[in-house]
Protein backbone atom coordinates (compact mmCIF):
# COMPACT_ATOMS: atom_id res chain seq x y z
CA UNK A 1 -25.34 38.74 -17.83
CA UNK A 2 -23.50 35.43 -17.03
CA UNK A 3 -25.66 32.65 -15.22
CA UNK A 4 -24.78 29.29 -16.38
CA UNK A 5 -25.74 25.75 -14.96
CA UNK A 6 -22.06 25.36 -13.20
CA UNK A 7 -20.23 21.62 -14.22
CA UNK A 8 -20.51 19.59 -11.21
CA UNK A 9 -17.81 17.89 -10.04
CA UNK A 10 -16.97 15.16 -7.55
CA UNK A 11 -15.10 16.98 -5.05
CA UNK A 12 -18.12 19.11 -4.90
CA UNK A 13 -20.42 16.40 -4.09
CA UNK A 14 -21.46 15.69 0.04
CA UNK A 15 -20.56 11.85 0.25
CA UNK A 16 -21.70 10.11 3.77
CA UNK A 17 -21.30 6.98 5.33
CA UNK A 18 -24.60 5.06 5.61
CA UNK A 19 -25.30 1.73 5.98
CA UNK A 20 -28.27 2.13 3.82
CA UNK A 21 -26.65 4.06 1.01
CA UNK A 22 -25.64 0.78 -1.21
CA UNK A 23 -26.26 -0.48 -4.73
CA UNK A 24 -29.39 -2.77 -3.25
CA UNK A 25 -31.55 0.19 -2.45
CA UNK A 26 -32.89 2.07 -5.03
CA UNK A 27 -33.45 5.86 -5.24
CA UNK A 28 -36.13 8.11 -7.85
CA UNK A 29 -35.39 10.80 -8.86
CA UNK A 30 -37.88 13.09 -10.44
CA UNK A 31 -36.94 15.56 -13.12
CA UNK A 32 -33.42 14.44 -13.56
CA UNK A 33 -32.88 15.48 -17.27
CA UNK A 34 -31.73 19.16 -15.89
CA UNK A 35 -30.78 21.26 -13.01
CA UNK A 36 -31.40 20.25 -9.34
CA UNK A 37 -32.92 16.97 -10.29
CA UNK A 38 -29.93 16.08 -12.41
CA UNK A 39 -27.19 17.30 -9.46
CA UNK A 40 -28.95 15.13 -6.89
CA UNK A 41 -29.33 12.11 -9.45
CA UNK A 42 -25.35 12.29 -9.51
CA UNK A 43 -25.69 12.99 -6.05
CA UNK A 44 -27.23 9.99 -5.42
CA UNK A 45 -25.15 7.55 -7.29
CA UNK A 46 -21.97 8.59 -6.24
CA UNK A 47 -23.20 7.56 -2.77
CA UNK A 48 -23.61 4.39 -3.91
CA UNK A 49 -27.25 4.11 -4.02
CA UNK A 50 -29.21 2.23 -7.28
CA UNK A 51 -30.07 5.79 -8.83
CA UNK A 52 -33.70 5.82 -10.96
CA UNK A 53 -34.04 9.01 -13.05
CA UNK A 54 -37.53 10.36 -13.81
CA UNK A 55 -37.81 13.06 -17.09
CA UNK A 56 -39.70 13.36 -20.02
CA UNK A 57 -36.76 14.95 -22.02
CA UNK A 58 -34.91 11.40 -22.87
CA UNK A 59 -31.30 13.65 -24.59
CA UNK A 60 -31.46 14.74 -21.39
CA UNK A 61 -31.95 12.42 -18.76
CA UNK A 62 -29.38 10.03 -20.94
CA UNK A 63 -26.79 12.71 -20.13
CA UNK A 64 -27.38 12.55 -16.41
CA UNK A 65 -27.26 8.82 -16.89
CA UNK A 66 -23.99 9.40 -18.46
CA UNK A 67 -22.29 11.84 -15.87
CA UNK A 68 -23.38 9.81 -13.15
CA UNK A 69 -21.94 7.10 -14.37
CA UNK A 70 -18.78 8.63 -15.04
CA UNK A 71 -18.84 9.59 -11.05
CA UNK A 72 -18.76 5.81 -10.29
CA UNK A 73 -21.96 5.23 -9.47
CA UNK A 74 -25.05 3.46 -10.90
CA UNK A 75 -27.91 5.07 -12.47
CA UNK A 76 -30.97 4.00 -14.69
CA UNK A 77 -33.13 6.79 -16.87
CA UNK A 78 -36.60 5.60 -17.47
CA UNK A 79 -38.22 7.65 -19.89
CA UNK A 80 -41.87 9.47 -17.98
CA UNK A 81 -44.32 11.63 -18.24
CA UNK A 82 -44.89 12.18 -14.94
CA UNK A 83 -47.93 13.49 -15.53
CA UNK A 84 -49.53 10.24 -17.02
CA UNK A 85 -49.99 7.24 -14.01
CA UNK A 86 -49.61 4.76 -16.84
CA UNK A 87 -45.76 5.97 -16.99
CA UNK A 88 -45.05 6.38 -13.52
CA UNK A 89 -46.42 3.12 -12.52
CA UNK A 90 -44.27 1.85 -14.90
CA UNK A 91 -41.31 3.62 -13.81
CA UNK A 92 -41.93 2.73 -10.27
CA UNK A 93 -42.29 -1.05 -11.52
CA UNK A 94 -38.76 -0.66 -13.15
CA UNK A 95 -36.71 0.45 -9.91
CA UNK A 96 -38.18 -1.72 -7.85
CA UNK A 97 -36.92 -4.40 -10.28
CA UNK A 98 -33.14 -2.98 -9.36
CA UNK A 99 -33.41 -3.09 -5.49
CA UNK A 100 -35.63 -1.88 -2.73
CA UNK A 101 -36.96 1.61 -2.65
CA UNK A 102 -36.22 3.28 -0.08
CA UNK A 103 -35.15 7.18 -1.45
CA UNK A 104 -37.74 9.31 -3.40
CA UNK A 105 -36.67 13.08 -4.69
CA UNK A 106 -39.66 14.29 -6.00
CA UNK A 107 -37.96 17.91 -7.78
CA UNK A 108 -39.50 18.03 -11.19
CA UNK A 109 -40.80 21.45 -11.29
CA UNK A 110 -41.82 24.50 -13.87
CA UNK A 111 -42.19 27.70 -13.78
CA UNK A 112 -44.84 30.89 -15.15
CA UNK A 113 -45.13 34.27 -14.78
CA UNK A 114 -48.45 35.77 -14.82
CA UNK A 115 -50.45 37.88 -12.24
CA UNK A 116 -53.93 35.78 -11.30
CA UNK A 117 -56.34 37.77 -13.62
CA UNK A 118 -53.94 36.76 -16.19
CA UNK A 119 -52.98 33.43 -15.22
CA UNK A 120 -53.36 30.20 -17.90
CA UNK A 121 -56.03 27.92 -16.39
CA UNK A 122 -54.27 25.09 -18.65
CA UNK A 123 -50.88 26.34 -17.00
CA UNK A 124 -52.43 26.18 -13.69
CA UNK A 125 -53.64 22.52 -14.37
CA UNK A 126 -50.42 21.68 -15.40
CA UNK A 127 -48.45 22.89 -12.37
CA UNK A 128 -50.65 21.25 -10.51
CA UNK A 129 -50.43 17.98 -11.67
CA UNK A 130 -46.46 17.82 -12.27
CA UNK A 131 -45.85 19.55 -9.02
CA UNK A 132 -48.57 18.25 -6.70
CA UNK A 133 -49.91 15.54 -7.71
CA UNK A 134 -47.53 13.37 -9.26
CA UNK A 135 -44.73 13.76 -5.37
CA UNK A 136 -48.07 12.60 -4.03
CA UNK A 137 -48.58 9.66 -6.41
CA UNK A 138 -45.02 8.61 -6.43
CA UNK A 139 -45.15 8.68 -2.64
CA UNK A 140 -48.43 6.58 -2.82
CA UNK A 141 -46.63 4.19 -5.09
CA UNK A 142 -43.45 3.82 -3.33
CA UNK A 143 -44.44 3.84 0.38
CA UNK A 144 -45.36 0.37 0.62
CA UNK A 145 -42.18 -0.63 -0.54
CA UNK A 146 -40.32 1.53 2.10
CA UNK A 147 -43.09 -0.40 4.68
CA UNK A 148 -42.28 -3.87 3.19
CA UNK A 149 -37.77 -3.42 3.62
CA UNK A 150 -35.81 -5.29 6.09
CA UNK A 151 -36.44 -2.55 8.56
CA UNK A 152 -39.33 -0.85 7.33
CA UNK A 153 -37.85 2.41 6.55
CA UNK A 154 -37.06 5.19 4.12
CA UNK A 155 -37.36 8.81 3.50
CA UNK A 156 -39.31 11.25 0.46
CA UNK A 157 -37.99 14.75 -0.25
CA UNK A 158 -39.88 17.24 -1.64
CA UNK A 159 -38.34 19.82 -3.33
CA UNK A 160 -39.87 22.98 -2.09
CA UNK A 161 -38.87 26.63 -1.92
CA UNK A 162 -38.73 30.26 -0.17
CA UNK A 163 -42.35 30.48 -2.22
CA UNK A 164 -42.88 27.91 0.52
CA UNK A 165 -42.47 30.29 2.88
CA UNK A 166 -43.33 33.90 1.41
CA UNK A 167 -45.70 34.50 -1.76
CA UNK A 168 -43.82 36.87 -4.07
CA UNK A 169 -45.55 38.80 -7.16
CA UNK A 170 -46.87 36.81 -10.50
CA UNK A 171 -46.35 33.47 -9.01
CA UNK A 172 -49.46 32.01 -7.69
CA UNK A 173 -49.71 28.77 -8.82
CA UNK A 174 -46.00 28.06 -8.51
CA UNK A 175 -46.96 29.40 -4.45
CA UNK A 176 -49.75 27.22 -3.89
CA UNK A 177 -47.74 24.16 -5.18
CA UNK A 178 -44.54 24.89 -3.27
CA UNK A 179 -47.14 25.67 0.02
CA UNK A 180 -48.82 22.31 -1.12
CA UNK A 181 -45.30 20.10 -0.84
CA UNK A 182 -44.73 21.60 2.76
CA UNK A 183 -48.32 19.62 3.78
CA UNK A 184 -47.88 16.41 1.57
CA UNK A 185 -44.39 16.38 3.20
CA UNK A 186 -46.12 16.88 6.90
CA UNK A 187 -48.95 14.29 5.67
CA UNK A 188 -46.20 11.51 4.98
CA UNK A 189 -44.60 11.97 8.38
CA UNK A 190 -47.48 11.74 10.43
CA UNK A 191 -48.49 8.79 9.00
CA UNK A 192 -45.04 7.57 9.00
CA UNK A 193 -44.35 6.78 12.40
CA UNK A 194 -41.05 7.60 12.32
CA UNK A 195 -39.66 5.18 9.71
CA UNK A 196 -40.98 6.57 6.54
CA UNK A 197 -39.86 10.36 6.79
CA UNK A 198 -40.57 13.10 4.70
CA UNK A 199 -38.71 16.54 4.43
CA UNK A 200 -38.68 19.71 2.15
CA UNK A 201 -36.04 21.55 0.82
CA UNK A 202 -36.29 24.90 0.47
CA UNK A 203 -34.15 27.67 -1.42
CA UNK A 204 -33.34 30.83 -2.87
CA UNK A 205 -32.83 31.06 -6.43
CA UNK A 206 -30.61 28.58 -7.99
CA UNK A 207 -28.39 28.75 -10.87
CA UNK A 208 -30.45 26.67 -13.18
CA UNK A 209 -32.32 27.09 -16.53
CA UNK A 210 -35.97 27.17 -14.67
CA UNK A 211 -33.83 30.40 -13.16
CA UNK A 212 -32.39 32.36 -16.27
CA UNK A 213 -36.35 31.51 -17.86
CA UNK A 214 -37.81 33.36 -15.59
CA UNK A 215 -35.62 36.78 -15.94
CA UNK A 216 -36.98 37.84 -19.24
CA UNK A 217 -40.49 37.49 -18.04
CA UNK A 218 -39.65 39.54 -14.44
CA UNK A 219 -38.03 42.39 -16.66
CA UNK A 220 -40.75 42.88 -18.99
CA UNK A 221 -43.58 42.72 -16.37
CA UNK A 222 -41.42 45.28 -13.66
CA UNK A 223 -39.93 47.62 -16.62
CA UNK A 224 -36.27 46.65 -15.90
CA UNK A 225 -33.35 45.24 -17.24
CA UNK A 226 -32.46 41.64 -16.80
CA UNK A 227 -29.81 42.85 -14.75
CA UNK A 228 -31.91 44.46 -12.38
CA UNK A 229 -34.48 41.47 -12.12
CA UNK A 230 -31.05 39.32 -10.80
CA UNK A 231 -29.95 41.72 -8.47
CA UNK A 232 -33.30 43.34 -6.83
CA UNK A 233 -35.62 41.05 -7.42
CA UNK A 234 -34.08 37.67 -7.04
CA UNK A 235 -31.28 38.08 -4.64
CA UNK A 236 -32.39 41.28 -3.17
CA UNK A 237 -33.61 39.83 0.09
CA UNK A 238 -31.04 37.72 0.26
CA UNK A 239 -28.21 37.96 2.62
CA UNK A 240 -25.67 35.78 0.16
CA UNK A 241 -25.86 37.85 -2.97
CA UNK A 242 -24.51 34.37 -4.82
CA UNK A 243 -26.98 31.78 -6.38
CA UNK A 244 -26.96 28.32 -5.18
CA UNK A 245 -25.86 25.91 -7.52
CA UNK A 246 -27.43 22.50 -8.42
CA UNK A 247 -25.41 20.59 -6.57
CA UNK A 248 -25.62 22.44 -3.28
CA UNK A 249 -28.96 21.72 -3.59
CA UNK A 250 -28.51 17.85 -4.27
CA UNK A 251 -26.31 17.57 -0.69
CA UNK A 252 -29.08 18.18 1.14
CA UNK A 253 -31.15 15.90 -0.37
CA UNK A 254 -28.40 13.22 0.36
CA UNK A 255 -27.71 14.46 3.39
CA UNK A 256 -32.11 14.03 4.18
CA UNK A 257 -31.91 10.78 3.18
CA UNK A 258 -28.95 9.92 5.47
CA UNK A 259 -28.85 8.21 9.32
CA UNK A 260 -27.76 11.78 10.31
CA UNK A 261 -31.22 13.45 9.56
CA UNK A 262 -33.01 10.91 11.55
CA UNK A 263 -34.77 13.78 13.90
CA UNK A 264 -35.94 15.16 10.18
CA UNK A 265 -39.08 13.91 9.94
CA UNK A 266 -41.85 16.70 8.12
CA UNK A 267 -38.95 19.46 8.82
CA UNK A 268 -37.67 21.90 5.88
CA UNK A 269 -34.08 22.46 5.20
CA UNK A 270 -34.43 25.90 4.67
CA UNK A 271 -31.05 27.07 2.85
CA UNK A 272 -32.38 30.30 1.43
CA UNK A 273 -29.38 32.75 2.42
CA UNK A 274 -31.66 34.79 5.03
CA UNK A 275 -34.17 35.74 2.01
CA UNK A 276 -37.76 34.28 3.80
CA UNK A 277 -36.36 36.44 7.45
CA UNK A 278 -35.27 39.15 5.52
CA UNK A 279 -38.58 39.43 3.23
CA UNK A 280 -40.58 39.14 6.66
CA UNK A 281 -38.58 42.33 8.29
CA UNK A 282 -39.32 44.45 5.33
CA UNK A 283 -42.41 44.07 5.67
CA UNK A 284 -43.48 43.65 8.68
CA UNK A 285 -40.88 47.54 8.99
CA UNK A 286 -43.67 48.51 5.97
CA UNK A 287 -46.32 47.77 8.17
């Protein structure tokens, strides 16, 4: 079995024409040392905005400095637990000393596999604070510089999921967080009266390493191969039996963020390859 992080390259990458996407306003970027949070760090430099990258794994989050760099664009890694306030205040502190805030990708995520009766109460805590409560203190943090910009405006993606949607086996706590984003998302937008928007994004399963972790988990638990786990269990409900890659996931961050997603405002991009209608047919036929 083959599933490797694919190399992004520029071509690859959605690039738009907005006024706002310049090297004066500053965009976060949780979880940027790997995967989605890394392609939509690159993402967001090579459109030109002042890129902040949020990770606790420094060799990481260096690289993504690195590659973005190498795109053209501009990028700063800041070092964070992002579940300790002390470090995100500070990293807050730090990109708004590059620019004005305006763009917050709150994607830092984990992953564990465990029925309820089985389930980690430390894990739980855990996922709850990296996954929950640290979009929600970033957006506490970094809405009042959105409110205090020339205009008053900017936009928060959440990094969500199909578990947004449906509540698959031996994931509870990685449900309840991804249902969790879908309300702080709707919570920012109500309150944001149209200039500070909020939006999810929510997908299949993506070709990263919080991905291939999970296989060996699925196929012990079910008593099946690895193989099986990627093509029943994963993409079986979907309708594109191909994994997304990172970057495919970063454009529609960038494209969020953009003057053409103006009417987005609590909404979920929901690029999940028919998985969440497909999932509902079965069993609503099993009914």
């Amino acid at each position: 079995m083959d599933i490797k992080e694919p190399e992004i390259k520029r071509e690859d990458i959605l690039i738009l024409e907005d006024d706002h996407f310049n090297s004066d306003n500053v965009c976060i970027v949780s979880g940027s040392g790997t995967g989605i949070g890394r392609a939509t760090a690159i993402a967001a430099a090579a459109n030109n905005l002042m890129t902040v990258g949020l990770d606790v794994n420094e060799e990481e989050g260096v690289k993504t400095q690195k590659l973005a760099r190498e795109m053209g664009g501009q990028m700063i890694f800041v070092k964070t637990d992002l579940c300790k306030d002390v470090d995100v205040e500070h990293a807050v502190s730090e990109a708004a000393k590059l620019g004005t805030i305006k763009y917050v990708a709150n994607i830092a995520r984990i992953q564990h596999i465990d029925p309820i009766e089985n389930f980690p109460m430390e894990k739980y805590d855990f996922m709850l604070n990296l996954m929950l409560r640290t979009p929600f203190y970033l957006s506490k943090l970094t809405i009042p510089h959105m409110q205090k910009s020339d205009d008053g405006t900017g936009a928060i993606g959440n990094m969500a999921s199909v578990h947004a949607h449906i509540s698959t086996l031996n994931k509870p706590v990685y449900n309840i967080t991804k249902f969790g984003l879908r309300a702080l998302t709707q919570s920012i937008a109500a309150e944001g009266d149209g200039k500070i928007r909020s939006f999810t994004v929510s997908t299949g399963f993506v070709k990263t390493a919080l991905t291939l972790n999970q296989i060996p988990p699925q196929a012990e638990q079910r008593g099946i191969s690895p193989e099986a786990v990627v093509r029943d269990v994963m993409m079986g409900f979907s309708r594109v039996k191909e994994m997304m890659s990172p970057i495919e996931v970063g454009n529609l961050f960038i494209f969020g963020f953009s003057r053409f997603a103006k009417y987005l405002v609590g909404g979920d991009l929901l690029f999940d390859g028919g998985m969440v209608r497909t999932y509902a047919q079965k069993k609503i036929a099993e009914s």
